[in-house]
C-alpha atoms as a PDB file:
ATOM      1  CA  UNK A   1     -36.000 -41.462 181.727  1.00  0.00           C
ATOM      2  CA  UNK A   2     -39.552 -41.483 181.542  1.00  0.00           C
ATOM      3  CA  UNK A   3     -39.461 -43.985 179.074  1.00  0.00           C
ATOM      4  CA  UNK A   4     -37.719 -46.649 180.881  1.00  0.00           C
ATOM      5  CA  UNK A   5     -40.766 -46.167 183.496  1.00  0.00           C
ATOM      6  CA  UNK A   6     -38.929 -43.868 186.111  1.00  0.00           C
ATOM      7  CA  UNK A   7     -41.476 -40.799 187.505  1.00  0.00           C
ATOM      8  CA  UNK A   8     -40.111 -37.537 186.684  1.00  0.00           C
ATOM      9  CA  UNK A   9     -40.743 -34.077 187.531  1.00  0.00           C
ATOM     10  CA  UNK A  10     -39.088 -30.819 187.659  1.00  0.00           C
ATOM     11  CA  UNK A  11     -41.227 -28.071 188.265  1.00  0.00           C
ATOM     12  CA  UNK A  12     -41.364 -24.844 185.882  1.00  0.00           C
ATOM     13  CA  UNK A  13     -43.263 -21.622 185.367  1.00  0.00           C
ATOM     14  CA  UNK A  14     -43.954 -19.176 181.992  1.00  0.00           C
ATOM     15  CA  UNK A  15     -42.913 -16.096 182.657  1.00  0.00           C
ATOM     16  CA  UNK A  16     -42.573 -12.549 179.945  1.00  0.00           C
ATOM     17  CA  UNK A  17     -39.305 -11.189 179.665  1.00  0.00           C
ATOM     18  CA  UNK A  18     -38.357  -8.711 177.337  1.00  0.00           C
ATOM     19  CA  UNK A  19     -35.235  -9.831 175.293  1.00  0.00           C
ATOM     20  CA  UNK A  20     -33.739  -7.100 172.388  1.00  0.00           C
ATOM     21  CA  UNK A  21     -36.907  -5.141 173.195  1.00  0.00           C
ATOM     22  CA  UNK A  22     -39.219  -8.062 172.306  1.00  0.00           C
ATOM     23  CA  UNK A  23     -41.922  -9.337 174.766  1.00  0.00           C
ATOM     24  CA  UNK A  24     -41.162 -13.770 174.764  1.00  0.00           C
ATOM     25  CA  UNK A  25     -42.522 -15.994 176.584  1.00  0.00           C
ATOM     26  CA  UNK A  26     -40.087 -18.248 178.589  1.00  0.00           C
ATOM     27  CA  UNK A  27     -40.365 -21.464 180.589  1.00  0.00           C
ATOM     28  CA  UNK A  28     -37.712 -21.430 183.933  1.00  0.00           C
ATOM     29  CA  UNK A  29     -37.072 -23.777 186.738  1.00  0.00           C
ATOM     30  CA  UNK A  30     -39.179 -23.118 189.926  1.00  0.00           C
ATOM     31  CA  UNK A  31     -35.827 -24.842 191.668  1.00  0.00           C
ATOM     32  CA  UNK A  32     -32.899 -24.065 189.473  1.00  0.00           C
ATOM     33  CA  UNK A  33     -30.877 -26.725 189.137  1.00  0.00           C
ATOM     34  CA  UNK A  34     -32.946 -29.428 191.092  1.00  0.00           C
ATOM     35  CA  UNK A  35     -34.889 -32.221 188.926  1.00  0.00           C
ATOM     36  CA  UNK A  36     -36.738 -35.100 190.917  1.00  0.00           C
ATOM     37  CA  UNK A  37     -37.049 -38.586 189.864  1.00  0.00           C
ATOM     38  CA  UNK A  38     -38.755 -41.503 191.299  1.00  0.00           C
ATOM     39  CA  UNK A  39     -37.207 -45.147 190.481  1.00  0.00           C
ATOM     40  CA  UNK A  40     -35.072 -47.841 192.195  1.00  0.00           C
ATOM     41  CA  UNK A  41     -31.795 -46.924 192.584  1.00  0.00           C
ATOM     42  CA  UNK A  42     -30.308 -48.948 190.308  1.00  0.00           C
ATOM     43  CA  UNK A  43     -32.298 -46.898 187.616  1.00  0.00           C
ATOM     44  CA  UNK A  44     -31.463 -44.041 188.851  1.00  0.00           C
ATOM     45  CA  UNK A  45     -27.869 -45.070 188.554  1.00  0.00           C
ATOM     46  CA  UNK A  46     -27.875 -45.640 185.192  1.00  0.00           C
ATOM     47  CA  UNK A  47     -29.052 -42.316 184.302  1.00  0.00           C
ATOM     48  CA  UNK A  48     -26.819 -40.388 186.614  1.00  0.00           C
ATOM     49  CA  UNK A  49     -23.643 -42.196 185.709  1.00  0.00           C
ATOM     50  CA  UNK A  50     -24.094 -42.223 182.323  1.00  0.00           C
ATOM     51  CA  UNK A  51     -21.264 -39.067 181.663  1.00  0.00           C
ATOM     52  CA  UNK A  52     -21.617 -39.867 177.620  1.00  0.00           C
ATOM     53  CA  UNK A  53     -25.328 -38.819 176.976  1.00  0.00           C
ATOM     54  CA  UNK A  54     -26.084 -36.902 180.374  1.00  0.00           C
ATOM     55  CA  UNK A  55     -23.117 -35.444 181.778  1.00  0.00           C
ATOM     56  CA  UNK A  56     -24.734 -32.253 183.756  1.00  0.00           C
ATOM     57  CA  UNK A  57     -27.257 -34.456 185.924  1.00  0.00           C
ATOM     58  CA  UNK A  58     -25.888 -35.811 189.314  1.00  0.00           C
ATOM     59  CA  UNK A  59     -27.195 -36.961 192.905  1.00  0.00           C
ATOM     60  CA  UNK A  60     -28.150 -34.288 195.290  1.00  0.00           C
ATOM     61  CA  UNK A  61     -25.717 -35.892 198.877  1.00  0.00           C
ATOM     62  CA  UNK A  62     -27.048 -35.765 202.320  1.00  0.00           C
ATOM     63  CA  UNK A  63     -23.611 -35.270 203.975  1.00  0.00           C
ATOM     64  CA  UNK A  64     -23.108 -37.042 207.681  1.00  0.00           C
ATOM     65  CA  UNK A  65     -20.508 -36.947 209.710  1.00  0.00           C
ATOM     66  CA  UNK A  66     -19.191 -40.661 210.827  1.00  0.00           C
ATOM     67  CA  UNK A  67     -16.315 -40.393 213.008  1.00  0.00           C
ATOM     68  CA  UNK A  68     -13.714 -38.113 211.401  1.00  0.00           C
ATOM     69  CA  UNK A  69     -15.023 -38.902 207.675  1.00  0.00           C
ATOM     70  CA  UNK A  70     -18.249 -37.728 205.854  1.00  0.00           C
ATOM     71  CA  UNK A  71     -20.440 -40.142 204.059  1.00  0.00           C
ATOM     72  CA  UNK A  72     -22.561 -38.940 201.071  1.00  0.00           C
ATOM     73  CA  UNK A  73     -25.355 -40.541 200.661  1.00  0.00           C
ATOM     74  CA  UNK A  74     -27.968 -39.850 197.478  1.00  0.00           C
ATOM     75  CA  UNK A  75     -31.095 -37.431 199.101  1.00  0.00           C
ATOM     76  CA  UNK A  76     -34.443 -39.471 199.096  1.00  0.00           C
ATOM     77  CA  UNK A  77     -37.106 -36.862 199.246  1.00  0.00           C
ATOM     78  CA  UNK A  78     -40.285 -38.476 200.940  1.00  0.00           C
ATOM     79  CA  UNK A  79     -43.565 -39.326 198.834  1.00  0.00           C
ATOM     80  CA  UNK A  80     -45.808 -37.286 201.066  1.00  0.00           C
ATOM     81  CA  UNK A  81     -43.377 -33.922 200.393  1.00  0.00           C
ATOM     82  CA  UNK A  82     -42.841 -34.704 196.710  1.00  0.00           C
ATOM     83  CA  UNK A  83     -47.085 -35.072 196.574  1.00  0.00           C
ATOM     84  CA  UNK A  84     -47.190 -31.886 198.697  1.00  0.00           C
ATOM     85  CA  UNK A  85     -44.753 -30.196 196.303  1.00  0.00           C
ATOM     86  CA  UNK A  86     -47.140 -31.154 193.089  1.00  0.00           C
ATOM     87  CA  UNK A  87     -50.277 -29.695 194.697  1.00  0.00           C
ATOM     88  CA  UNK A  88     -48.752 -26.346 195.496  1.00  0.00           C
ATOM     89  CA  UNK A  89     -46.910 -26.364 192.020  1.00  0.00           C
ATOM     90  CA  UNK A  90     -50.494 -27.314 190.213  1.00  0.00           C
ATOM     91  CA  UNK A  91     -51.964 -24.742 191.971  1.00  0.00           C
ATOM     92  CA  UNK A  92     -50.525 -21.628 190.151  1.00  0.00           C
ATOM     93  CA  UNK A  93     -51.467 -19.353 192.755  1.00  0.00           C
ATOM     94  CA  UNK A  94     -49.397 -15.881 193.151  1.00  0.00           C
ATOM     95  CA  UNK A  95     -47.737 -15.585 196.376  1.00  0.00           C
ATOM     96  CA  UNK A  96     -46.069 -18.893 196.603  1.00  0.00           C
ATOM     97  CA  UNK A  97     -42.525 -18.828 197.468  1.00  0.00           C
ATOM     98  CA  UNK A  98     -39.858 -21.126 197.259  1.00  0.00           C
ATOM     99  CA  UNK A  99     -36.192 -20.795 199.029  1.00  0.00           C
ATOM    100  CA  UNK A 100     -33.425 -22.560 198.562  1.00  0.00           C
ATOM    101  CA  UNK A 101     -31.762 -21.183 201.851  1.00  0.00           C
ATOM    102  CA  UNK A 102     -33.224 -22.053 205.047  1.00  0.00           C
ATOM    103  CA  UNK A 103     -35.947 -19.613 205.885  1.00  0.00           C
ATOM    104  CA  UNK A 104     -35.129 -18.066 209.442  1.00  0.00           C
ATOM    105  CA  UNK A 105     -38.555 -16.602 210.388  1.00  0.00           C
ATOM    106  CA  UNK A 106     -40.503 -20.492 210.191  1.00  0.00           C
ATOM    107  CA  UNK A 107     -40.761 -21.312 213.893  1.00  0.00           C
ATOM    108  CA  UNK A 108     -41.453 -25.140 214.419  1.00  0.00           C
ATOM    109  CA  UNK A 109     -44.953 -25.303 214.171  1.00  0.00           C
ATOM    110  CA  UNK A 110     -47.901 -27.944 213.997  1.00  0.00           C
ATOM    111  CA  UNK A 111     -48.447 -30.427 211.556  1.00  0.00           C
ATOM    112  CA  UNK A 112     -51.594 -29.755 209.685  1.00  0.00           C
ATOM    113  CA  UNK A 113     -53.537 -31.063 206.690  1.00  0.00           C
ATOM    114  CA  UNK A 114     -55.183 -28.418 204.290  1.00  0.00           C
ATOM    115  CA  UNK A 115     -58.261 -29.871 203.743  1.00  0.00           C
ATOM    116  CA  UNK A 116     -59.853 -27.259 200.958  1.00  0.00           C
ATOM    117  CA  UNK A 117     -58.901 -24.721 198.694  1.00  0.00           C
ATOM    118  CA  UNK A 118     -55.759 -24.680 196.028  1.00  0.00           C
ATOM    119  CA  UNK A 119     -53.785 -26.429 198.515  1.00  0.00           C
ATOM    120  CA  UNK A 120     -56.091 -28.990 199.537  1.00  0.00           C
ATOM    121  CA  UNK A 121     -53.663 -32.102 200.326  1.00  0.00           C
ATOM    122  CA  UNK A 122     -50.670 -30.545 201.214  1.00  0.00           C
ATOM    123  CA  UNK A 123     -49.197 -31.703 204.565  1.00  0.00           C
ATOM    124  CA  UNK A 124     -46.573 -29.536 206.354  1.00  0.00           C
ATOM    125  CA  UNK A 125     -46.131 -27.103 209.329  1.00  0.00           C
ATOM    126  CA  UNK A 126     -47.864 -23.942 209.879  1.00  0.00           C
ATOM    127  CA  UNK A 127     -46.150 -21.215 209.707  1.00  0.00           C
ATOM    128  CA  UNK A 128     -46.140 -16.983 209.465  1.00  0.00           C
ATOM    129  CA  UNK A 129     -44.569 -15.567 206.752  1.00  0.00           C
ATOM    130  CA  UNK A 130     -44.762 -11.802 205.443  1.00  0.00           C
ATOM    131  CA  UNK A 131     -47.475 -11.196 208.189  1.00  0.00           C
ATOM    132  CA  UNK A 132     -49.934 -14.173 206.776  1.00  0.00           C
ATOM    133  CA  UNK A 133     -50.487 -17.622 207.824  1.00  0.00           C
ATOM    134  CA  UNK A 134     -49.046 -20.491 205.346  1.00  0.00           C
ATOM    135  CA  UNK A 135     -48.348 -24.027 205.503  1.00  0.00           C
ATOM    136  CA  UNK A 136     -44.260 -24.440 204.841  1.00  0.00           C
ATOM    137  CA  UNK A 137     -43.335 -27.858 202.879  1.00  0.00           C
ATOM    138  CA  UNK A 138     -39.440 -28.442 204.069  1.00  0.00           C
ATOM    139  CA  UNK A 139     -37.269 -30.756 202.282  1.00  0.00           C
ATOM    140  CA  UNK A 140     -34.002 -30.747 204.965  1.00  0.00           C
ATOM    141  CA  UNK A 141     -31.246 -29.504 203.281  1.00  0.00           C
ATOM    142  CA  UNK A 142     -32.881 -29.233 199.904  1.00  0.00           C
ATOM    143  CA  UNK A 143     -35.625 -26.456 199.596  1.00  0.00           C
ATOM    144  CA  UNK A 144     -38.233 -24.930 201.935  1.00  0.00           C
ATOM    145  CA  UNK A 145     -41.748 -24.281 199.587  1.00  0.00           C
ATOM    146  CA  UNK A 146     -44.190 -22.043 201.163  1.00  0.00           C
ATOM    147  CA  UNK A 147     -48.067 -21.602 200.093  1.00  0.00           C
ATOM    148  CA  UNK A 148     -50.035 -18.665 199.796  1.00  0.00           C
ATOM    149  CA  UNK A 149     -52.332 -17.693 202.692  1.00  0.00           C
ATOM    150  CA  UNK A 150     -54.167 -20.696 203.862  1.00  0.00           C
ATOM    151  CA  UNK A 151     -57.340 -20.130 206.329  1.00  0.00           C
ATOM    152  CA  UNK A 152     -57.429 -21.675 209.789  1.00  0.00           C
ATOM    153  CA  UNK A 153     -60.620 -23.126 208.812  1.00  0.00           C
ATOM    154  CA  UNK A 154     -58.922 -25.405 205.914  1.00  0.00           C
ATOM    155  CA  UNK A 155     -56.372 -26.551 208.445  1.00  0.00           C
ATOM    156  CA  UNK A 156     -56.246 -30.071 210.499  1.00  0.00           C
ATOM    157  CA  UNK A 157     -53.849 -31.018 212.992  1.00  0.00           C
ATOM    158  CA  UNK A 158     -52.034 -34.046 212.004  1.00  0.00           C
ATOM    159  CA  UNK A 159     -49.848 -36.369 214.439  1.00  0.00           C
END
């Protein structure tokens, strides 16, 4: 995909698991399942259609309701969450968590800007989570990403 000039990304991590009593080194999905890709949508179409060479990858639908039928549509994550995404993903702190259910505890909260640290960049919502305050990244219907502690003092309120 990459070659034919479409942006791709699909976060992982390196984690140590012990397989037939041997310590290895293994690469997983941060979002099992989910790969992201940035192209028109004709490219995209290509790629996703083609059952032959890639028969496992597929749109992720936005369903709506339209009268009595539902309409899928293909989910178009914004730039500013997918560049949000990348900063907390590059910055391999512990503590991050990601959740592909809706978390319950996030109450809608203000938009802020963290202006320093690992996460400097991110834009999202503030929110508490395990007793700390965090800035929460939520794709609707997709995945909710949640930083490590963030300061107050590397926050600003955005509109």
């Amino acid at each position: 995909m990459t070659a034919k000039g479409i942006t791709a990304f699909y976060p992982t991590q390196t984690t140590v698991k012990l397989i037939k009593g041997k310590r290895k080194a293994v690469t997983e999905s941060l979002l099992p399942n989910i790969f992201f890709a940035y192209g028109t949508l004709d490219q995209i179409k290509h790629f996703v259609y083609d059952n032959v060479n890639l028969p496992f990858l597929r749109f992720y639908y936005r369903h709506t309701h339209v009268g009595s039928r539902i309409e899928k549509t293909p989910m178009i994550v914004p730039n500013h969450q997918m560049e949000s995404l990348r900063i907390i993903y590059a910055a391999e702190t512990d503590n991050t968590i990601v959740s592909l259910a809706e978390v319950p505890k996030f109450k809608k909260g203000q938009m802020v800007r963290v202006t320093d640290g690992a996460f400097k960049g991110v834009v999202g919502r503030v929110a508490r989570w395990q007793g700390q305050q965090r800035v929460a990244v939520v794709m609707e219907e997709l995945v909710t990403v949640v930083t490590a502690y963030v300061p107050s003092a590397f926050l600003e309120k955005q509109q």
